[in-house]
Protein backbone atom coordinates (compact mmCIF):
# COMPACT_ATOMS: atom_id res chain seq x y z
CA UNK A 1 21.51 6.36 47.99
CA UNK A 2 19.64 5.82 44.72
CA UNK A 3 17.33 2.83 45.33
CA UNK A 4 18.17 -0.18 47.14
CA UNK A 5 16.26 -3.38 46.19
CA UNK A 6 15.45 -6.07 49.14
CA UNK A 7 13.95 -9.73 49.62
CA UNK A 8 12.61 -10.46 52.75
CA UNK A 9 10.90 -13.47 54.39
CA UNK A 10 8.48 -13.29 57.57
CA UNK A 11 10.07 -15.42 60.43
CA UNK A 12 9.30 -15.21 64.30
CA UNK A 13 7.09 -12.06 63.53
CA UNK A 14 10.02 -10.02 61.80
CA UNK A 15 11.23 -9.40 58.47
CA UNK A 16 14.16 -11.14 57.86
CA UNK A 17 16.34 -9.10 54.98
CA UNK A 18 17.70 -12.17 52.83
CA UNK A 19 18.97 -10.40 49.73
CA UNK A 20 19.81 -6.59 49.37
CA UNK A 21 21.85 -4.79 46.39
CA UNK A 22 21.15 -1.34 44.40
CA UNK A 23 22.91 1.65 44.15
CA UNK A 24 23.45 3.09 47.68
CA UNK A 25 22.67 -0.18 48.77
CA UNK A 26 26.03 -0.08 51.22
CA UNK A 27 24.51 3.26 53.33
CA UNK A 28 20.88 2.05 53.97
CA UNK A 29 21.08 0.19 57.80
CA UNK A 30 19.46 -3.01 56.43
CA UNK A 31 21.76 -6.14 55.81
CA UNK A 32 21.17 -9.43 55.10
CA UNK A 33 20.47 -11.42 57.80
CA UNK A 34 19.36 -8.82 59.93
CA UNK A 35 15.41 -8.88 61.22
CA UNK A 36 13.38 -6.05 61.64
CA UNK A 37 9.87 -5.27 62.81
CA UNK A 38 7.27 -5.88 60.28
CA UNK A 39 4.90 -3.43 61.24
CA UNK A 40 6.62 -0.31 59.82
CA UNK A 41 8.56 -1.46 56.60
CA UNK A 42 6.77 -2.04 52.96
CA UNK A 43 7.73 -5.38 53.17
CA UNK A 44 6.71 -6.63 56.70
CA UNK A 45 3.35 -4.92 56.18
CA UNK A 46 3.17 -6.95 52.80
CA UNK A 47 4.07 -9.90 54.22
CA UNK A 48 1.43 -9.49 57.28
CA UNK A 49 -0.97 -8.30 55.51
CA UNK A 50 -1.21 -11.82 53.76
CA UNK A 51 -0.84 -13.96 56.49
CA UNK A 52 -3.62 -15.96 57.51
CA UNK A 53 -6.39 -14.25 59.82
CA UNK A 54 -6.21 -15.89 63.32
CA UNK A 55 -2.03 -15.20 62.83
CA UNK A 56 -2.21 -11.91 62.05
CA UNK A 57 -4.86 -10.97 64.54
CA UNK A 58 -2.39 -12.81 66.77
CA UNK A 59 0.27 -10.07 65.66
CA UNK A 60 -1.79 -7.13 65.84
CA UNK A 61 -2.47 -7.75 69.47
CA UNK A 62 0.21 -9.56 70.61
CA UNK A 63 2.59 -6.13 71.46
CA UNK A 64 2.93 -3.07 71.53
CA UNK A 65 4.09 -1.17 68.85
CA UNK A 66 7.12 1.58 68.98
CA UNK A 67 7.15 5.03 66.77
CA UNK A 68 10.38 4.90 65.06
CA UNK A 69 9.23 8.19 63.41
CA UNK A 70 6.22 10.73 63.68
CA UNK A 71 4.62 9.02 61.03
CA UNK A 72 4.72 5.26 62.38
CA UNK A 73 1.66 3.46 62.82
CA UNK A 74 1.61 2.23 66.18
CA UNK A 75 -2.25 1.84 66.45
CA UNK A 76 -3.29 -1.86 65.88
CA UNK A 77 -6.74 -0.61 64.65
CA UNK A 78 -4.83 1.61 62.22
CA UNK A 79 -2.29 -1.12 61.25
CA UNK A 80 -5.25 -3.72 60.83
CA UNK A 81 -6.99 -1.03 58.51
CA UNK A 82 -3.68 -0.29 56.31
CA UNK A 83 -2.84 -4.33 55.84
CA UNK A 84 -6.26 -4.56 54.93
CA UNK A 85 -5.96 -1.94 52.24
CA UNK A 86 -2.57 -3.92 51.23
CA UNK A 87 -4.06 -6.88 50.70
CA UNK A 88 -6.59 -5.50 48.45
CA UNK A 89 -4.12 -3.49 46.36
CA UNK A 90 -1.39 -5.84 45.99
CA UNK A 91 1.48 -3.52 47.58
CA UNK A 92 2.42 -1.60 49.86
CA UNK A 93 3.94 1.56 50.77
CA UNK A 94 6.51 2.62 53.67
CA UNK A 95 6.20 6.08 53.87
CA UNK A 96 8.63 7.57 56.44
CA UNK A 97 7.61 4.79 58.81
CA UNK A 98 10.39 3.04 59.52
CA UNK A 99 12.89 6.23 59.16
CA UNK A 100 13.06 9.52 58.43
CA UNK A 101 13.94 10.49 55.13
CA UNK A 102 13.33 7.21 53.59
CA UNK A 103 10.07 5.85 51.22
CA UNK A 104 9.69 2.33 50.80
CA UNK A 105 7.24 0.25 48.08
CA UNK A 106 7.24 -3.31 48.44
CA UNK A 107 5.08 -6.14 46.50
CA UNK A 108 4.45 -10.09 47.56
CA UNK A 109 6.13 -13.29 45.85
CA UNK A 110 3.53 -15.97 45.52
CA UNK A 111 4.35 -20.03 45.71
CA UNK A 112 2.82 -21.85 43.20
CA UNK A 113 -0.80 -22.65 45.31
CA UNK A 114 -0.80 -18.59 45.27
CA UNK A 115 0.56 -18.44 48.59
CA UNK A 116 3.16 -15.32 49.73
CA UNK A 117 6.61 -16.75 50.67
CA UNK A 118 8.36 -13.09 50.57
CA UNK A 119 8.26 -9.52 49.60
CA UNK A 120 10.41 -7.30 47.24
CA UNK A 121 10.73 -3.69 47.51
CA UNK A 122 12.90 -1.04 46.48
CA UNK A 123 13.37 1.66 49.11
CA UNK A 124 14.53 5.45 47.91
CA UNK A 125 15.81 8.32 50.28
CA UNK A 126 13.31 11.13 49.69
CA UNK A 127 16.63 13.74 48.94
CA UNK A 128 17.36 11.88 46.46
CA UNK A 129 17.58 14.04 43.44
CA UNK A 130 16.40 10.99 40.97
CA UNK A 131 13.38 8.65 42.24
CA UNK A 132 10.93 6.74 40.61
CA UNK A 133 7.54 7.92 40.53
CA UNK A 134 5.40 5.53 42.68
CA UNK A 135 3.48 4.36 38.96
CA UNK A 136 6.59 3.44 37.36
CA UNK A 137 7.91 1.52 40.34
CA UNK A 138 4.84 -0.20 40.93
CA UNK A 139 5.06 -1.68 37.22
CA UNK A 140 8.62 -2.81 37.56
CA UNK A 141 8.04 -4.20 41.56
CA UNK A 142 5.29 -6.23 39.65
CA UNK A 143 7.11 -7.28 36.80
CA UNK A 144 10.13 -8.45 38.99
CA UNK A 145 8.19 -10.45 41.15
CA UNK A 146 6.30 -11.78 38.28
CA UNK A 147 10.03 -13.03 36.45
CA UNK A 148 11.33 -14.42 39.96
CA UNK A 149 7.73 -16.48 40.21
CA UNK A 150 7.71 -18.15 37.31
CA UNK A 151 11.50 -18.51 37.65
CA UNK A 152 10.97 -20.46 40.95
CA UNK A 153 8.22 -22.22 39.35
CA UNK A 154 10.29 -23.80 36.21
């Protein structure tokens, strides 16, 4: 796998993948159409992390949450503390948290009132032996989601 670009949507408190493709994009276990927690992906934490207050207070203490690796954050005070730092840096990271191996950066798509309607993100196995640095992904998560805003917009 080189990196694998994703949309994904919040619905019924998953993520639900809606458009996948990248190099390697056939042997990550994401497809489209399939929904996965939100807790411990770049984009579910993206897409909670902008959701409005009473729901996502609603989330955080409406379950438990399951360790899919050693490095999951299954602490709601922990969780509320990360979306909180998402929110106020405009992405988020998925650092071994939803499998082992694999690192995640995911950014919000705004409406046109500002709202998010979906996350991007472009997840890379860790062996790989070409990655992006997290600065130069960053810039071109941001500059993707900028061209499919104003796209959607026109």
């Amino acid at each position: 796998m080189r990196s694998v670009v994703q949309l994904g949507t919040f619905e019924n408190d998953m993520v639900t993948y809606r458009i996948k493709t990248g190099r390697g994009a056939s042997d990550l276990f994401t497809r489209v159409g399939l929904q996965l927690e939100a807790y411990c992906s770049g984009m579910g934490k993206v897409l909670l992390a902008h959701l409005p207050e009473v729901e996502r207070e609603a989330y955080l203490s409406g379950r438990p949450f399951v360790a899919l690796t050693d490095r999951t954050i299954v602490d709601p005070n922990h969780l509320r503390q990360e979306l909180a730092v998402v929110a106020e840096q405009g992405f988020a990271i998925d650092d071994e948290e939803i499998a082992s191996g694999l690192r995640c950066m995911a950014v919000p798509l705004h409406n046109s009132e500002g709202g998010v309607v979906a996350a991007i993100s472009v997840s890379q196995a860790l062996s790989s032996r070409v990655r992006w640095n997290d600065t130069e992904l960053l810039k071109s998560l941001k500059e993707a989601a900028f061209s499919i805003e104003n796209d959607a917009l026109s």
